[in-house]
Protein backbone atom coordinates (compact mmCIF):
# COMPACT_ATOMS: atom_id res chain seq x y z
CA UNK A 1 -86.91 -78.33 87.40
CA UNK A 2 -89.76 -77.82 89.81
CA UNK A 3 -90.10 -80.44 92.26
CA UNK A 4 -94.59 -80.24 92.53
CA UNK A 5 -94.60 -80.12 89.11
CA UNK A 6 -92.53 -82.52 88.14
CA UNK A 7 -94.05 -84.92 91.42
CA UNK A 8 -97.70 -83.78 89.87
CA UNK A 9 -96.88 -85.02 86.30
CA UNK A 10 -95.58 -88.87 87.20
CA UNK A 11 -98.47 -89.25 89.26
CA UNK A 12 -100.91 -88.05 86.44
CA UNK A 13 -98.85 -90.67 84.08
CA UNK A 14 -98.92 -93.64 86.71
CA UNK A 15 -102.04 -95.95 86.93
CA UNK A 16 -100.62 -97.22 89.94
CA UNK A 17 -99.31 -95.72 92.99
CA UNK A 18 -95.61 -94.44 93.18
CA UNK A 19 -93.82 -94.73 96.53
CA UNK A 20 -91.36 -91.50 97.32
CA UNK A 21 -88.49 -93.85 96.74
CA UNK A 22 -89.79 -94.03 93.12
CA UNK A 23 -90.04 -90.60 93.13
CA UNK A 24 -86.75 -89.90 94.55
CA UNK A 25 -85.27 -91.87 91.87
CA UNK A 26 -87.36 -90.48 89.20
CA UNK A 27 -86.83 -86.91 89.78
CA UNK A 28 -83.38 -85.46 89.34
CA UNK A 29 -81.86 -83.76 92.69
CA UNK A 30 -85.13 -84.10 94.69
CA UNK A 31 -84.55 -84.52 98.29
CA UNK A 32 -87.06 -86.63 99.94
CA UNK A 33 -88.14 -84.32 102.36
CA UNK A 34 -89.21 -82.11 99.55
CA UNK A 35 -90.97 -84.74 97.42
CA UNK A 36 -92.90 -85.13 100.73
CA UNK A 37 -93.48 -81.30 100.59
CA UNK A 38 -94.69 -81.30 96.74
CA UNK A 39 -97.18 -84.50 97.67
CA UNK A 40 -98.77 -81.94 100.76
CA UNK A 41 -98.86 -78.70 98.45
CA UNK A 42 -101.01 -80.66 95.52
CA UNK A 43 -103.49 -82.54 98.05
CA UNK A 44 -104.30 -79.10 99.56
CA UNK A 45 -104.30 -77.51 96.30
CA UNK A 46 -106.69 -80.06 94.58
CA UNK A 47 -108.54 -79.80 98.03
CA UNK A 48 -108.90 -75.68 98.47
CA UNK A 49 -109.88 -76.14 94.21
CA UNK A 50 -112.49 -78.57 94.97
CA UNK A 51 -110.72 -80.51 91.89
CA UNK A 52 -112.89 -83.75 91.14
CA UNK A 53 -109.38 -85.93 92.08
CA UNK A 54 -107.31 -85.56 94.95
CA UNK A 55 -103.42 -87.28 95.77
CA UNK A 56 -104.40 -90.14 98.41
CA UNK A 57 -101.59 -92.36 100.32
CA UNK A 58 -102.29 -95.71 98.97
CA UNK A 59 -100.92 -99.05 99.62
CA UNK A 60 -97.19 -97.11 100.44
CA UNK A 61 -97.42 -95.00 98.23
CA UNK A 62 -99.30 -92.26 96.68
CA UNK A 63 -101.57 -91.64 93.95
CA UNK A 64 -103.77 -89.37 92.47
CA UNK A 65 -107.56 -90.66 92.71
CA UNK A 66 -110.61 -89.45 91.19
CA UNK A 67 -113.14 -88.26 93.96
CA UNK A 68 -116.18 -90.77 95.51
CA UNK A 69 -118.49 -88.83 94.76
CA UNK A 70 -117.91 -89.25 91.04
CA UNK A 71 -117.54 -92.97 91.95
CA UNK A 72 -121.17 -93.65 89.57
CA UNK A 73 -119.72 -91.90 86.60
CA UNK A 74 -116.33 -93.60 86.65
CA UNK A 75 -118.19 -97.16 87.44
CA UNK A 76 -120.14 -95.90 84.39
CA UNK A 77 -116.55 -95.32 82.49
CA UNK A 78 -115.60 -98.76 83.57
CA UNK A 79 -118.63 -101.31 82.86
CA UNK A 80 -116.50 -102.12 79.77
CA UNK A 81 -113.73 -103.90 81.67
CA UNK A 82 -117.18 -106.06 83.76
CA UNK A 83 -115.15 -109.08 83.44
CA UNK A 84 -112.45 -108.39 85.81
CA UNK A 85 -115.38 -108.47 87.98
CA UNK A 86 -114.72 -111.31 91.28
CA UNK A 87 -117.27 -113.64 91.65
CA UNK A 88 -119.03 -114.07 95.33
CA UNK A 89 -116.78 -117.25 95.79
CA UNK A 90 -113.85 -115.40 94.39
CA UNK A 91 -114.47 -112.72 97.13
CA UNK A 92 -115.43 -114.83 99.60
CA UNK A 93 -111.81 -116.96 99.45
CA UNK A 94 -109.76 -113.41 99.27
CA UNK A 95 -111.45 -112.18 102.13
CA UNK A 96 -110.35 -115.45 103.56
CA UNK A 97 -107.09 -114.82 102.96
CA UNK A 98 -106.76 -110.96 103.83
CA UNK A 99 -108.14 -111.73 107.39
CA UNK A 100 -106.13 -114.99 107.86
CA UNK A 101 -103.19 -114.52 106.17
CA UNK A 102 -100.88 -116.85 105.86
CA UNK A 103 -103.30 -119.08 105.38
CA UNK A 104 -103.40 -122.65 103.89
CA UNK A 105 -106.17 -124.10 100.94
CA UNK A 106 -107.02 -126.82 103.75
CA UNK A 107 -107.67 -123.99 105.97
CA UNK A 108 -109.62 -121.83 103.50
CA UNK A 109 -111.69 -125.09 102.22
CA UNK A 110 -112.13 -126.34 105.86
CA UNK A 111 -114.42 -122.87 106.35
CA UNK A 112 -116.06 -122.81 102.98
CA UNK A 113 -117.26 -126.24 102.70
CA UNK A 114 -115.48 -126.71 99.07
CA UNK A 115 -112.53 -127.17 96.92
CA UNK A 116 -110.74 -123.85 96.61
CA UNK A 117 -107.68 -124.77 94.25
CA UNK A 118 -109.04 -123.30 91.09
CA UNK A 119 -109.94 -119.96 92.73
CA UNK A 120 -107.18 -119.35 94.53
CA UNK A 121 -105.10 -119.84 90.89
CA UNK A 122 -107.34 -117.36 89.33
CA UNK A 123 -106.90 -114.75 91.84
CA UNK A 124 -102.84 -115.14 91.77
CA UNK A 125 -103.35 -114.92 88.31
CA UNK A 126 -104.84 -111.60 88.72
CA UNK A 127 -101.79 -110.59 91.07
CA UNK A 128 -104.52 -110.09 93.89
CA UNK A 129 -102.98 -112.98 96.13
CA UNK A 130 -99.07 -114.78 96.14
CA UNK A 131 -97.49 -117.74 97.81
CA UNK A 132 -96.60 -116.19 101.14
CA UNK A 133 -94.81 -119.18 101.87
CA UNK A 134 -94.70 -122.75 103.44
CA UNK A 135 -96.02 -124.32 106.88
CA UNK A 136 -93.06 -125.58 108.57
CA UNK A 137 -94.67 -129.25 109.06
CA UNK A 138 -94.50 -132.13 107.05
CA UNK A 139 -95.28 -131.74 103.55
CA UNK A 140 -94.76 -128.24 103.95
CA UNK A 141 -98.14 -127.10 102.70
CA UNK A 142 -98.17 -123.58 100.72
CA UNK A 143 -99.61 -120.62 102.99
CA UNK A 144 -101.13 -117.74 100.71
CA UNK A 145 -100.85 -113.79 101.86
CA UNK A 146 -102.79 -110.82 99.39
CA UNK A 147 -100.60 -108.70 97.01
CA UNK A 148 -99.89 -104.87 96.86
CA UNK A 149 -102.39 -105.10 93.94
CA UNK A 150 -104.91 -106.61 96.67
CA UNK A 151 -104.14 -103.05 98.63
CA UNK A 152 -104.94 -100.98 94.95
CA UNK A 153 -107.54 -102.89 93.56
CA UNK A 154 -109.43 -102.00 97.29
CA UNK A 155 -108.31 -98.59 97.58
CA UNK A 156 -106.53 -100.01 100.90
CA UNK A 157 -103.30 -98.16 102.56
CA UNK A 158 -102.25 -101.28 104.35
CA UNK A 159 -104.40 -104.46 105.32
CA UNK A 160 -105.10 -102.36 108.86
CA UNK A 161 -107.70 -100.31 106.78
CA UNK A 162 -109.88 -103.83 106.19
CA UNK A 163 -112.72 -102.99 107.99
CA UNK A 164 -113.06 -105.10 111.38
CA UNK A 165 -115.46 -107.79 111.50
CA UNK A 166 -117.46 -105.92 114.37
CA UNK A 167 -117.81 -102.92 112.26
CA UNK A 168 -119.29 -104.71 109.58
CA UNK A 169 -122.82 -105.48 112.34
């Protein structure tokens, strides 16, 4: 079996990126070192092709991504699925918690002026932030972190690739 080939076709079948430990375990006698080796060949094939998708490391893993500048078209593509759409508060309260992180719902209401309970359900409901665990002081309030979905749903490698509030200006 051919290693690019067979790397190339579980990355066209995943909507979600696959880690080379996935890969590893996917693909019969692949070494890791050349699953590495397949991942470099197709980016700079796709690149030197000037393919409309490319293979992009993404939140620890990799996956093949169409290219922005088609970004219109496939927002075009997607207007069906509009109500996965985030309201401004809904953003505002998971940018909260990707800067602050952990971070408690007293801390994220004490900024925003407002209860935050029922958004901070809805976005764990859509796997974008978890329970990251527990404040060791009494009561032991819940601290929330984002999600690897958080990381795909931005197009985000790790959370060091949030852009810094100073380059935001």
């Amino acid at each position: 079996m051919d290693v690019k080939q067979a790397v190339e076709a579980v990355l066209f079948a995943s909507d979600e990126p696959v880690s080379v430990g996935k890969l590893h375990e996917l693909i019969p006698g692949a070494k890791p070192a050349d699953i590495r080796e397949a991942v470099r060949q197709l980016k700079e094939e796709y690149d030197a092709a000037g393919r409309a998708f490319s293979v992009e490391e993404i939140a620890e893993g990799v996956q093949v991504l169409t290219r922005p500048e088609y970004a219109d078209i496939i927002a075009r593509l997607t207007r069906a699925k509009a109500e996965k759409k985030l309201s401004a508060a809904a953003l505002e309260v998971l940018a909260l918690v990707a800067y602050k992180q952990p971070i408690k719902r007293a801390d994220i209401e004490a900024v925003r002026g407002v209860q935050s309970g029922e958004i901070l359900r809805a976005l764990m409901e859509r796997k974008l932030v978890r329970v990251a665990g527990r404040e060791d002081v009494p009561g032991a309030p819940v601290q929330y972190g984002t999600t690897k979905e958080f990381l795909e749903a931005f197009g985000l490698r790790s959370l060091e690739d949030l852009p810094r509030p100073e380059e935001m200006k």
